[in-house]
Protein backbone atom coordinates (compact mmCIF):
# COMPACT_ATOMS: atom_id res chain seq x y z
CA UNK A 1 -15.35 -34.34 -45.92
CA UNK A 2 -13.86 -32.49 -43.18
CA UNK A 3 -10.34 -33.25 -42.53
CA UNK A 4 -8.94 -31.45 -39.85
CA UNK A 5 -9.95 -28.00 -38.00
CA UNK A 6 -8.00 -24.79 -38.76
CA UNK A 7 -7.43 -21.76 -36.31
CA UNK A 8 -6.67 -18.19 -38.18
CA UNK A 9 -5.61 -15.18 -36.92
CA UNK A 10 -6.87 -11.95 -38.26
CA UNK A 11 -4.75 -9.00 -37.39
CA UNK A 12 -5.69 -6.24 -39.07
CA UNK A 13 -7.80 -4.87 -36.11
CA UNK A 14 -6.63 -3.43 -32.50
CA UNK A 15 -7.36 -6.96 -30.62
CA UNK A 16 -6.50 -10.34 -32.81
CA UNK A 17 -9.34 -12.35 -33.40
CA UNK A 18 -9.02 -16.19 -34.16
CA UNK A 19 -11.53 -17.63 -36.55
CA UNK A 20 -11.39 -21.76 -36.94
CA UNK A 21 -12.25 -23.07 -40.07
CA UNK A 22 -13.21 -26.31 -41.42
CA UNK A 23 -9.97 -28.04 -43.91
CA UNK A 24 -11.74 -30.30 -46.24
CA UNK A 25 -9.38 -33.53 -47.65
CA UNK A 26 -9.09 -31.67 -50.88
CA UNK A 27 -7.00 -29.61 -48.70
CA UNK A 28 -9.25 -26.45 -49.41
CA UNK A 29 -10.55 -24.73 -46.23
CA UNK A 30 -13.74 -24.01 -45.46
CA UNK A 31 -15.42 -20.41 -45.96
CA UNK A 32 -17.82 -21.12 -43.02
CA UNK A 33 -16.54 -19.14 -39.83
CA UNK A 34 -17.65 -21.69 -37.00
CA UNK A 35 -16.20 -19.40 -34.25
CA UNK A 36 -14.67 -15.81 -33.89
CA UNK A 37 -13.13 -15.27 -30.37
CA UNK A 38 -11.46 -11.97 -29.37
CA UNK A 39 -8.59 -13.21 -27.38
CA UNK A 40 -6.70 -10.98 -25.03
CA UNK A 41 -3.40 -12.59 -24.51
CA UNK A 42 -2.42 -12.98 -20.67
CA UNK A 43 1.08 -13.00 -19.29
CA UNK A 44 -0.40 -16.09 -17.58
CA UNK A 45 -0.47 -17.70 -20.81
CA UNK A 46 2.89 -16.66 -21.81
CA UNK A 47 4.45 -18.70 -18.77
CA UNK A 48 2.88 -21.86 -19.48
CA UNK A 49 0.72 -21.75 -15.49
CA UNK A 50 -2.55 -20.34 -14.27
CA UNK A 51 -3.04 -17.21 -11.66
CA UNK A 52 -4.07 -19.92 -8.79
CA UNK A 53 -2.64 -23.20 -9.00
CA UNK A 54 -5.17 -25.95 -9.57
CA UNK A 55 -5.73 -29.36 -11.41
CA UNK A 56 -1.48 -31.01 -12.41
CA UNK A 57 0.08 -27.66 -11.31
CA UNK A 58 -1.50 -27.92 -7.78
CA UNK A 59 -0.30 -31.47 -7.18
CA UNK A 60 2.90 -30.97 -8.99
CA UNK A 61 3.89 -27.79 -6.82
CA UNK A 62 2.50 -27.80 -3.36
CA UNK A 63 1.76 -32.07 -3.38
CA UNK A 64 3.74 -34.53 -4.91
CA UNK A 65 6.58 -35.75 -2.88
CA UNK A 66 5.95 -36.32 0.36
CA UNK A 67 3.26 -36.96 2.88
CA UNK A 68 1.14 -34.00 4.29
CA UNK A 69 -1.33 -32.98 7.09
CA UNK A 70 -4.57 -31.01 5.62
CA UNK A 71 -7.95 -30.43 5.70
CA UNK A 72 -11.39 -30.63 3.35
CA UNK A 73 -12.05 -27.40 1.78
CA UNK A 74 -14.90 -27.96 0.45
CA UNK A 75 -17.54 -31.14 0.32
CA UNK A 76 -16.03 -33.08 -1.97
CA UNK A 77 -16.52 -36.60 -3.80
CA UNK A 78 -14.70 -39.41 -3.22
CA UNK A 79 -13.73 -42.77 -4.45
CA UNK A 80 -12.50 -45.99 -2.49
CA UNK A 81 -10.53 -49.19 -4.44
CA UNK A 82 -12.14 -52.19 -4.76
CA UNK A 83 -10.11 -55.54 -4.22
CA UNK A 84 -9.66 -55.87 -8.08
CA UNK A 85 -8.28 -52.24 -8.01
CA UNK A 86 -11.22 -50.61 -9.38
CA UNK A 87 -12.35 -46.97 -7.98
CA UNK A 88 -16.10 -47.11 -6.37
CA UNK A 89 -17.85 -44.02 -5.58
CA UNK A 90 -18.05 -44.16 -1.63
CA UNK A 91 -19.61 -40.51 -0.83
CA UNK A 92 -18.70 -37.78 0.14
CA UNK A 93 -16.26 -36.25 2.97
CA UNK A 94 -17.68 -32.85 4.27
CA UNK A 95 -15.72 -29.42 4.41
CA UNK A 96 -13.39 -28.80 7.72
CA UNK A 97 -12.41 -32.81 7.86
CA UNK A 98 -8.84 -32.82 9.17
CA UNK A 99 -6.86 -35.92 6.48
CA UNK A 100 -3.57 -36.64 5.53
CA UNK A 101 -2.21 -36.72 2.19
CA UNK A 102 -0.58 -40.09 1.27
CA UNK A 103 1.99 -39.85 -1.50
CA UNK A 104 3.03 -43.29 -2.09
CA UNK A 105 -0.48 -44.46 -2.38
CA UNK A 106 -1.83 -41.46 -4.78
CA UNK A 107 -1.78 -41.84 -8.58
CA UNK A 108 -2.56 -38.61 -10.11
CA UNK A 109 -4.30 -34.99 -8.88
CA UNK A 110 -7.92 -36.29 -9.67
CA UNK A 111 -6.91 -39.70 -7.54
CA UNK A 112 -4.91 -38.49 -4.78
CA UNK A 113 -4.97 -40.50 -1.67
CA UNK A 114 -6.16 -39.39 1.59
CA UNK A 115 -6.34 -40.94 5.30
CA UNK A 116 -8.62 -40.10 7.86
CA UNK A 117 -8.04 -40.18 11.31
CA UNK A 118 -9.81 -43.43 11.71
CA UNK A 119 -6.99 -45.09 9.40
CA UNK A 120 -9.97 -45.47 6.24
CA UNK A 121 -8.20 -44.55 3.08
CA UNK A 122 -10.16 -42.24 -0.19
CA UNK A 123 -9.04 -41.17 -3.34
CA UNK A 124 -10.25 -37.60 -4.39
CA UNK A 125 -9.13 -34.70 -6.86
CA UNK A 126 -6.80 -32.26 -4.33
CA UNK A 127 -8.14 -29.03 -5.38
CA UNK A 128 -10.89 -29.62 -2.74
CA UNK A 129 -8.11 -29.95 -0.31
CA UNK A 130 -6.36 -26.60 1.42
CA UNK A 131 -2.81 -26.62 0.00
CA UNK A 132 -0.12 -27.71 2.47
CA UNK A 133 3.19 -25.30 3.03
CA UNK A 134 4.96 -23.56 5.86
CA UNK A 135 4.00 -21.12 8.66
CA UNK A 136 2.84 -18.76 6.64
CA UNK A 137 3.38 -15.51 8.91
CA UNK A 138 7.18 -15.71 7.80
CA UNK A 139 6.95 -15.47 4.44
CA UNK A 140 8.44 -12.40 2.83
CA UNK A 141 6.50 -10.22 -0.01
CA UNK A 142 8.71 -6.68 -0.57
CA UNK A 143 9.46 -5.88 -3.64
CA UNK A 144 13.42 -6.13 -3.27
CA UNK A 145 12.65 -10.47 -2.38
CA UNK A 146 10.65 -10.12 -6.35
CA UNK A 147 13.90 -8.91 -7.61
CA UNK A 148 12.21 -5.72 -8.59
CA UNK A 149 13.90 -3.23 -6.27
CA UNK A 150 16.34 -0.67 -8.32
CA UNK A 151 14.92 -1.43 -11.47
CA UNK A 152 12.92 0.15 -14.45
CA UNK A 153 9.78 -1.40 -16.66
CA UNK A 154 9.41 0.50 -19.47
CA UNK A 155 5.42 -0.71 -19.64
CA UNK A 156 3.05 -2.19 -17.54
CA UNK A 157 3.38 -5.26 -19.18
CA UNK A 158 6.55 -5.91 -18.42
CA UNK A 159 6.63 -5.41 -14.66
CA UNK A 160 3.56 -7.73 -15.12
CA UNK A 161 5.52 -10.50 -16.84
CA UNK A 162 8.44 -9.97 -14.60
CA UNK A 163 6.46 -10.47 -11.33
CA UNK A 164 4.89 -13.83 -12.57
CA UNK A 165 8.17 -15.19 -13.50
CA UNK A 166 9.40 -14.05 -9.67
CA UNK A 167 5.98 -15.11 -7.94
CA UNK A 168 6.45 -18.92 -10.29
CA UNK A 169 9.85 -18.45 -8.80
CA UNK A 170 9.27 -18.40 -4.96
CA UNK A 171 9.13 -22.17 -3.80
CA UNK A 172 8.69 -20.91 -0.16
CA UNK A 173 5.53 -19.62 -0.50
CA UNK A 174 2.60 -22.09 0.92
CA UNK A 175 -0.22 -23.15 -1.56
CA UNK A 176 -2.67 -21.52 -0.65
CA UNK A 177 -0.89 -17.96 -0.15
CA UNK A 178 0.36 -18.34 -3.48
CA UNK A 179 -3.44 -18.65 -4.81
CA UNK A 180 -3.85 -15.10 -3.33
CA UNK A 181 -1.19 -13.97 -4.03
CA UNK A 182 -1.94 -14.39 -7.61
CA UNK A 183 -5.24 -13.48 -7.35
CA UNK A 184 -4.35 -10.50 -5.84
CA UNK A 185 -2.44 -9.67 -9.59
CA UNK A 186 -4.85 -10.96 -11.39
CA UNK A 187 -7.69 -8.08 -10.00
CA UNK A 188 -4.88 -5.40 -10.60
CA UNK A 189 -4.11 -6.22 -14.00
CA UNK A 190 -7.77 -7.03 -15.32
CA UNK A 191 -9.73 -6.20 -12.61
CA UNK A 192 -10.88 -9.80 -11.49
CA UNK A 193 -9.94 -11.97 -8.85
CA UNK A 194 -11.61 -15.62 -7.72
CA UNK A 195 -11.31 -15.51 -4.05
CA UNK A 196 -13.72 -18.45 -3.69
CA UNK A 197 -12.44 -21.29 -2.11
CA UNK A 198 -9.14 -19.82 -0.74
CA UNK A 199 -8.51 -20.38 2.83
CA UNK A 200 -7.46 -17.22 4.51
CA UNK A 201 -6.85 -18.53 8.18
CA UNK A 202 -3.28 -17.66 9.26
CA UNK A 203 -2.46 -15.42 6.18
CA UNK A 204 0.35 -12.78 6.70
CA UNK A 205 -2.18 -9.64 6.92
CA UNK A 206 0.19 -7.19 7.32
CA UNK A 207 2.69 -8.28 4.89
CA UNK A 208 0.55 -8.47 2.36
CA UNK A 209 -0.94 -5.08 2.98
CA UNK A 210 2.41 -3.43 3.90
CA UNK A 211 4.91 -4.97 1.18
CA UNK A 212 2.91 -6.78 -1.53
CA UNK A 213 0.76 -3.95 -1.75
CA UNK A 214 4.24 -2.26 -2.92
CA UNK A 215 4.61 -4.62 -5.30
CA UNK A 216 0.94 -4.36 -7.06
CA UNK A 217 0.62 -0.88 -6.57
CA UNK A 218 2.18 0.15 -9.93
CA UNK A 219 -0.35 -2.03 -11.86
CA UNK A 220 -3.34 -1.28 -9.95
CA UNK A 221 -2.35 2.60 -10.18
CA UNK A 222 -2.48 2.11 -14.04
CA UNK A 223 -5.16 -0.50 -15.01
CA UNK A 224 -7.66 0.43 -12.00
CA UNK A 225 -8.28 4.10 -12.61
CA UNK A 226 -7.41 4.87 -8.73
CA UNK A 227 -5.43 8.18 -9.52
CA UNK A 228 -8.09 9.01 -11.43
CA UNK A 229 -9.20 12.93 -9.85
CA UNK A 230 -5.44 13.13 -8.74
CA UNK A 231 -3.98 13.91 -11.89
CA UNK A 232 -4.57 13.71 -15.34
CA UNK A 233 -4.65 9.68 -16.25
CA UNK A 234 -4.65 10.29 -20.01
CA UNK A 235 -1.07 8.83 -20.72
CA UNK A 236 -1.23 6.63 -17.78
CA UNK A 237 -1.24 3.36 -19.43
CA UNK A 238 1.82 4.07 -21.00
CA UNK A 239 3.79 4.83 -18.05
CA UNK A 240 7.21 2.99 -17.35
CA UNK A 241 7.87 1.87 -13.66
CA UNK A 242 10.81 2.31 -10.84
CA UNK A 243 11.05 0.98 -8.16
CA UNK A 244 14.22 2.05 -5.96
CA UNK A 245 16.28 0.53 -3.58
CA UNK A 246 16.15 0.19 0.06
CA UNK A 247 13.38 0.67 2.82
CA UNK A 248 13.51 4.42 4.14
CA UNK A 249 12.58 5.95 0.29
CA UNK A 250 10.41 8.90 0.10
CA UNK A 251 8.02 6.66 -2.17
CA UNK A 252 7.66 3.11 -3.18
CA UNK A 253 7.89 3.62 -6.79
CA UNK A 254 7.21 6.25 -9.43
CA UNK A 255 5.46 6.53 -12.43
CA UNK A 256 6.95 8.15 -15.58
CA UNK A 257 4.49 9.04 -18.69
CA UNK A 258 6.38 11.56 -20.98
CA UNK A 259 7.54 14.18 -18.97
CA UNK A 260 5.93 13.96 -15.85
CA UNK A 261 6.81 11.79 -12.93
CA UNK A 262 4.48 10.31 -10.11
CA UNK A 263 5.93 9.65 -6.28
CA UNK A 264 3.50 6.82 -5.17
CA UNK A 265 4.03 5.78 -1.52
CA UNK A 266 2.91 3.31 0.65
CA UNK A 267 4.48 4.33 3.83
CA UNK A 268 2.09 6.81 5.08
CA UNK A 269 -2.13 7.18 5.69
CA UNK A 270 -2.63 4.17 7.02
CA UNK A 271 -1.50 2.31 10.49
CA UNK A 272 0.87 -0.31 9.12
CA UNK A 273 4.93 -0.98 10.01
CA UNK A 274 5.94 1.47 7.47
CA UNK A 275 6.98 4.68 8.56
CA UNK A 276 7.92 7.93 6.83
CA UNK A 277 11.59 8.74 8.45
CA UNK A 278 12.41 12.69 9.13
CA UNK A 279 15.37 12.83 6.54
CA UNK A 280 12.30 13.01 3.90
CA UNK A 281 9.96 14.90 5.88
CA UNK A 282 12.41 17.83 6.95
CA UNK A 283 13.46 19.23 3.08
CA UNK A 284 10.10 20.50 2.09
CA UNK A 285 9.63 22.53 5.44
CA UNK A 286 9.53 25.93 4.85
CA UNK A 287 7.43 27.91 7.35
CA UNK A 288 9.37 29.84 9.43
CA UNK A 289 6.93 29.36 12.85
CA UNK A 290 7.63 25.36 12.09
CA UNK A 291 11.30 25.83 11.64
CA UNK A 292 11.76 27.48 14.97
CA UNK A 293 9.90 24.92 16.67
CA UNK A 294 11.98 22.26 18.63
CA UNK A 295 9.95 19.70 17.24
CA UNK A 296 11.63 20.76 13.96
CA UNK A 297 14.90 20.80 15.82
CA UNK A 298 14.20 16.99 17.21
CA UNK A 299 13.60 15.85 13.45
CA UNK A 300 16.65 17.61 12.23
CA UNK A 301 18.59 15.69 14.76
CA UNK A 302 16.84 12.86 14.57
CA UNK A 303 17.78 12.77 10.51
CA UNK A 304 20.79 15.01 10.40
CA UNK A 305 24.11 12.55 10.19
CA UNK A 306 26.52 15.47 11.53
CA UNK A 307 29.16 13.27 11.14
CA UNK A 308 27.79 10.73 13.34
CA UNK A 309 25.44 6.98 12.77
CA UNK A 310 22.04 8.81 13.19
CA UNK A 311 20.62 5.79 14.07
CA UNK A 312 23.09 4.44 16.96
CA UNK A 313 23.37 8.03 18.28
CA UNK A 314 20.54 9.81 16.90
CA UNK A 315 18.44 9.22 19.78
CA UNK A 316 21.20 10.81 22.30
CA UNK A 317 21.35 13.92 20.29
CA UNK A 318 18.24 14.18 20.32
CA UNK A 319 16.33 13.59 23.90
CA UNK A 320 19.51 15.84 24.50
CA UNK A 321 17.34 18.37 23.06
CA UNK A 322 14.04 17.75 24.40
CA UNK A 323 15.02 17.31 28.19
CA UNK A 324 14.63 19.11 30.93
CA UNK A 325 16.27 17.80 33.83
CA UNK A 326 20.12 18.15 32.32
CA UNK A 327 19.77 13.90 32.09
CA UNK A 328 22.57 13.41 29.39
CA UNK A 329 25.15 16.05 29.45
CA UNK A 330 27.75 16.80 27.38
CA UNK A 331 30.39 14.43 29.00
CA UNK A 332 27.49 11.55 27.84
CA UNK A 333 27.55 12.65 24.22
CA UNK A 334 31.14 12.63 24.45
CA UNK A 335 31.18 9.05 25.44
CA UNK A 336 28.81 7.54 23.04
CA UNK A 337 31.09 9.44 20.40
CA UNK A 338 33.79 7.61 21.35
CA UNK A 339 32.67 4.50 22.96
CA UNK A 340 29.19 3.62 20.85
CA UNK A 341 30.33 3.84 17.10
CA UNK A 342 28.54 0.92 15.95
CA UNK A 343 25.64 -1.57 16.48
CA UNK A 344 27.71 -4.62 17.32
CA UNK A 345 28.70 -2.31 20.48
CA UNK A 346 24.94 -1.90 21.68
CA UNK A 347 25.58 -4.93 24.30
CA UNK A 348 28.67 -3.26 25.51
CA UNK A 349 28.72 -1.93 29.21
CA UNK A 350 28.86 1.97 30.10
CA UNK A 351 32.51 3.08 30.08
CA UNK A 352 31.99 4.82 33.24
CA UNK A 353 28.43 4.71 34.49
CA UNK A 354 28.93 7.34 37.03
CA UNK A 355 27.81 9.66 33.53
CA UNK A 356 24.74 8.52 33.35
CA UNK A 357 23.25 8.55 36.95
CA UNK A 358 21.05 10.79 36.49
CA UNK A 359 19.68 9.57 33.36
CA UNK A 360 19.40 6.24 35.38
CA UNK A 361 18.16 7.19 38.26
CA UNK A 362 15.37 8.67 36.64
CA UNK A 363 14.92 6.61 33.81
CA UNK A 364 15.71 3.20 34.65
CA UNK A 365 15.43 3.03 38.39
CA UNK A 366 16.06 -0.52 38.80
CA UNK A 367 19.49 -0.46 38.01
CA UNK A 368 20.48 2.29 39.70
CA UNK A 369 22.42 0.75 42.40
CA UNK A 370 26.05 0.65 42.40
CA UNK A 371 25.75 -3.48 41.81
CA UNK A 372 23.26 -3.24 38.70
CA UNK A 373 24.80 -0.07 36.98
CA UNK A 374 27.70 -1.38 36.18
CA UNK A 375 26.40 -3.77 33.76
CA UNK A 376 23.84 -1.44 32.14
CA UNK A 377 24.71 -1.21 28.24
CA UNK A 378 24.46 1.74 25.90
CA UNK A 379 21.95 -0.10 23.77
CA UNK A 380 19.68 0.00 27.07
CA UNK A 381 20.26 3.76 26.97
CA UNK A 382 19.60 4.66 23.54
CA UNK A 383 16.59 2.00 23.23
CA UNK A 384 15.38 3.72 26.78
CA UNK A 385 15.62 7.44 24.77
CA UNK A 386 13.50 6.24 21.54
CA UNK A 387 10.90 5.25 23.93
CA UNK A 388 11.03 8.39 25.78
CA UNK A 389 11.14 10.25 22.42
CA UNK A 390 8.25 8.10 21.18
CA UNK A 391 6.14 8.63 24.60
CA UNK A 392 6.84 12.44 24.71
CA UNK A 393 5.68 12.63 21.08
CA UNK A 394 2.10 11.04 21.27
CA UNK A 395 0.55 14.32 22.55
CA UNK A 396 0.21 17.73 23.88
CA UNK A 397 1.28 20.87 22.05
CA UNK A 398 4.53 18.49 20.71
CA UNK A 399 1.65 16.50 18.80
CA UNK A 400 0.07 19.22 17.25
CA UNK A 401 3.32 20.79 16.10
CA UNK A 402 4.53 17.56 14.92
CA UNK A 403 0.59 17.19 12.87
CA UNK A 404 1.22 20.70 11.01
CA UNK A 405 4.94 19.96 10.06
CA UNK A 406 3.80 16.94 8.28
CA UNK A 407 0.99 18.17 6.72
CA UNK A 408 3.57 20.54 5.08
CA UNK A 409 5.63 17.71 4.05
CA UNK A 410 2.25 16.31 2.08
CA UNK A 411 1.37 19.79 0.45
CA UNK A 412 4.95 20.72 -0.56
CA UNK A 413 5.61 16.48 -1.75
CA UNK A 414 3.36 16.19 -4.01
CA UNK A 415 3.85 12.06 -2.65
CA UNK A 416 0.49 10.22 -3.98
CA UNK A 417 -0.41 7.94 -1.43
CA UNK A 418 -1.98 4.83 -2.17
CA UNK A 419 -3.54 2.51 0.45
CA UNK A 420 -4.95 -0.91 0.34
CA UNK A 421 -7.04 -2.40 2.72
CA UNK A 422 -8.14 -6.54 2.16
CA UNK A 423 -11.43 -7.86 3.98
CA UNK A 424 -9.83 -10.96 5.80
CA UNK A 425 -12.72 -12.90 5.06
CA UNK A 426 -13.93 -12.57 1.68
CA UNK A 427 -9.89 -11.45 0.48
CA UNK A 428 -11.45 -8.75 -2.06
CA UNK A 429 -9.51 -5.69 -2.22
CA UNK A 430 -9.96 -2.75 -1.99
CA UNK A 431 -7.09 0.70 -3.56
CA UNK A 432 -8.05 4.63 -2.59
CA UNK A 433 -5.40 6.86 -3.31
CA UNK A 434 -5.36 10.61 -1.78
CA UNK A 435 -2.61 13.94 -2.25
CA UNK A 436 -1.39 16.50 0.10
CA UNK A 437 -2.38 17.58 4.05
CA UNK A 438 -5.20 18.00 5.73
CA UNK A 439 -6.71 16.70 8.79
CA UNK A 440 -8.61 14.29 6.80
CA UNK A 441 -5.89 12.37 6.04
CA UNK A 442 -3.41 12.68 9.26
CA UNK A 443 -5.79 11.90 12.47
CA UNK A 444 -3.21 10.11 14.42
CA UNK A 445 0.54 10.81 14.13
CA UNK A 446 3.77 10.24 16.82
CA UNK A 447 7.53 9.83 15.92
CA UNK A 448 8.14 5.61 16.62
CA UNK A 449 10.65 3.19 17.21
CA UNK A 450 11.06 -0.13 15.39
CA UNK A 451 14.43 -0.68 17.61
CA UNK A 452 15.05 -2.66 21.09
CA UNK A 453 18.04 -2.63 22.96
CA UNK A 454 20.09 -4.86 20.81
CA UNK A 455 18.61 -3.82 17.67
CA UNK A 456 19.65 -0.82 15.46
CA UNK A 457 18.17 -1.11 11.85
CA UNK A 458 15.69 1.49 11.69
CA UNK A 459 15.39 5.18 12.30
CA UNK A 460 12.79 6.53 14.84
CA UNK A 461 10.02 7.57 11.87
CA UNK A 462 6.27 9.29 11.11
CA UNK A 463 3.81 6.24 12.05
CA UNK A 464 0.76 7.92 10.81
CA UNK A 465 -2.90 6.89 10.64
């Protein structure tokens, strides 16, 4: 008689296979093999949850607690309570139907409580339900908010685990972001992803693209095969993973396998926030006719500290250099070296605005008169010379110039770029990767701004496309 089932591991190949046998009462076990399964053991598995919450881990996380406003996924089945208490089949409530969760009244995730807008009251399992949670456009998704930023894996695996830990970590995350979010890892890491059933409507697009594709880069660039024809791939799946510090790095992180070491960047190929900034660009410039170029000069200035804050009074410096009507003199300079020496001054009014008449007069017209000048602020100037720096390099010869000098920086790099692009209504993804210059891969290019008057966090960079 059979007793009890018995699972057994057999681990003398490459992948463990489980066979379950049958344990008689004699205690012997059975030499019939009623199932062999080749089991590939998922990080998933390892942290006790599922790539996209459903069933107890839905209602526990994104649920239970408190009342919510939602709507009907998908058609679903429901269930109303008779007077004895008794659950009746009573339908079914069709896919767009705007509800509210009730909390107090639900039971479990397969009996969750629902009211329309009519006041009737239905009991139905909440994975046919979109998953309530916060705006989701503010939700952040760079790799430094992962706890991942200045930091080595030594495998793939392990910057795998690590970013489901920090992804079952993030509480601010709405329900049905986090579904995609973790979908979005699962087709990286084993080249799946079930997209059905997610609703995309108000997703952070750009984010996503811009930051998280940061953060699943490494794995995709590993498990996918997307370098493949860039380099030789051979050792790739042993590769460790860094991923450094701080916004304005030459790459997002690098790959190490043996002795070789791959720059991977998102910043550049593609029209998203990132930007390249000048202080990368200008070292691997070595053509003389570009060096002698005041284009060259304006990205020297534009990343050269000279014992000043580049990005408070960068942008002096350097429409300094491009102008041609003597607008900010050297008396100016002089007075944002001593007067602007730090963002919490950009609200502070001009010293002596008599300086900068001429810059205002042709620059900023409306102010100036002798009433409105006087409370004109140097953040107004130097936001007014980014734009005027951004404007002047969008085209003409300065384009061109500006084209060539980067397509240097991608020859002489060696930065592997890596883009991904998400179809906003299906959610698949999609990686290409591509090396060095060409046309094909710079069409549009200008120096831009990410400042305003009262803002001073980024450095005027490449936006590229």
């Amino acid at each position: 008689m059979v007793e009890r089932l018995l699972c057994k591991q057999d681990v003398s190949g490459s992948s463990p296979l489980f066979s379950i046998l049958p344990v008689y009462s004699n205690g012997r076990e059975g030499g019939l093999r009623i199932h062999t399964v080749e089991v590939r053991i998922f990080s998933r598995a390892l942290n006790n949850s599922k790539m996209a919450s459903s069933g107890i881990i839905n209602f526990q996380r994104n649920w239970q607690g408190s009342d919510h406003q939602t709507t009907v996924k998908k058609t679903v089945s429901v269930y109303r309570k008779d007077d004895n208490g008794s659950f009746q089949a009573a339908g079914a409530v069709n896919a767009g139907t705007s509800v509210t969760y009730i909390d107090s009244l639900t039971e479990d995730h397969l009996r969750a409580a629902f009211r329309t807008d009519d006041g009737e009251v239905f009991y139905a399992n909440v994975d046919y339900f979109v998953k309530p949670g916060k705006e989701r456009q503010s939700v952040l998704l760079r790799p430094s908010i992962f706890g991942l930023s200045n930091r080595t894996f030594f495998s793939v695996t392990d910057y795998y685990n690590e970013l489901v830990n920090a992804l079952n970590r993030r509480n601010d995350i709405p329900g049905e972001l986090f579904d995609y979010l973790y979908e979005l890892l699962d087709y990286v890491d084993n080249g799946y992803g079930d997209f059905n059933g997610i609703k995309f409507d108000g997703f952070p697009w750009g984010e996503i693209q811009s930051y998280y594709a940061e953060v699943i880069g490494p794995i995709a660039c590993i498990k996918r095969g997307i370098l493949s024809g860039l380099l030789d791939t051979s050792g790739l799946g042993g590769a460790s993973i860094y991923i450094p510090g701080g916004s304005e790095a030459l790459y997002d992180y690098k790959l190490v396998s043996g002795n070789k070491e791959y720059l991977i960047s998102a910043k550049s190929a593609r029209a998203v926030s990132n930007q390249v900034k000048p202080q990368f660009v200008i070292p691997y410039i070595k053509s003389s006719n570009l060096i002698a170029t005041t284009e060259y000069q304006v990205l020297q200035s534009l990343a050269n500290e000279r014992n000043r804050k580049a990005v408070i009074q960068g942008p002096f410096y350097t429409w300094q250099i491009i102008q041609s009507n003597g607008e900010i003199t050297g008396s100016c300079i002089s007075d944002i070296i001593n007067n602007y020496t730090s963002s919490s001054k950009s609200n502070t009014k001009l010293v002596d605005p008599s300086i900068w008449q001429n810059f205002i007069n042709l620059h900023l017209p409306s102010k100036k008169s002798k009433a409105n000048i006087k409370n004109v602020t140097y953040g107004e100037i130097r936001y007014e010379c980014e734009q005027l720096i951004e404007r002047w390099s969008r085209s003409g010869t300065q384009n061109r110039v500006l084209k060539e000098i980067f397509n240097e920086f991608l020859n002489q790099s060696r930065v592997i770029y890596v883009k991904l692009d998400l179809n906003q209504t299906t959610g698949r993804p999609i990686f290409t990767a591509s090396a060095g210059g060409g046309t094909s891969l710079v069409r549009n290019l200008y120096l831009r701004t990410s400042n305003y008057a009262t803002r001073t966090e980024d450095r005027i960079g490449f936006q590229v496309s």
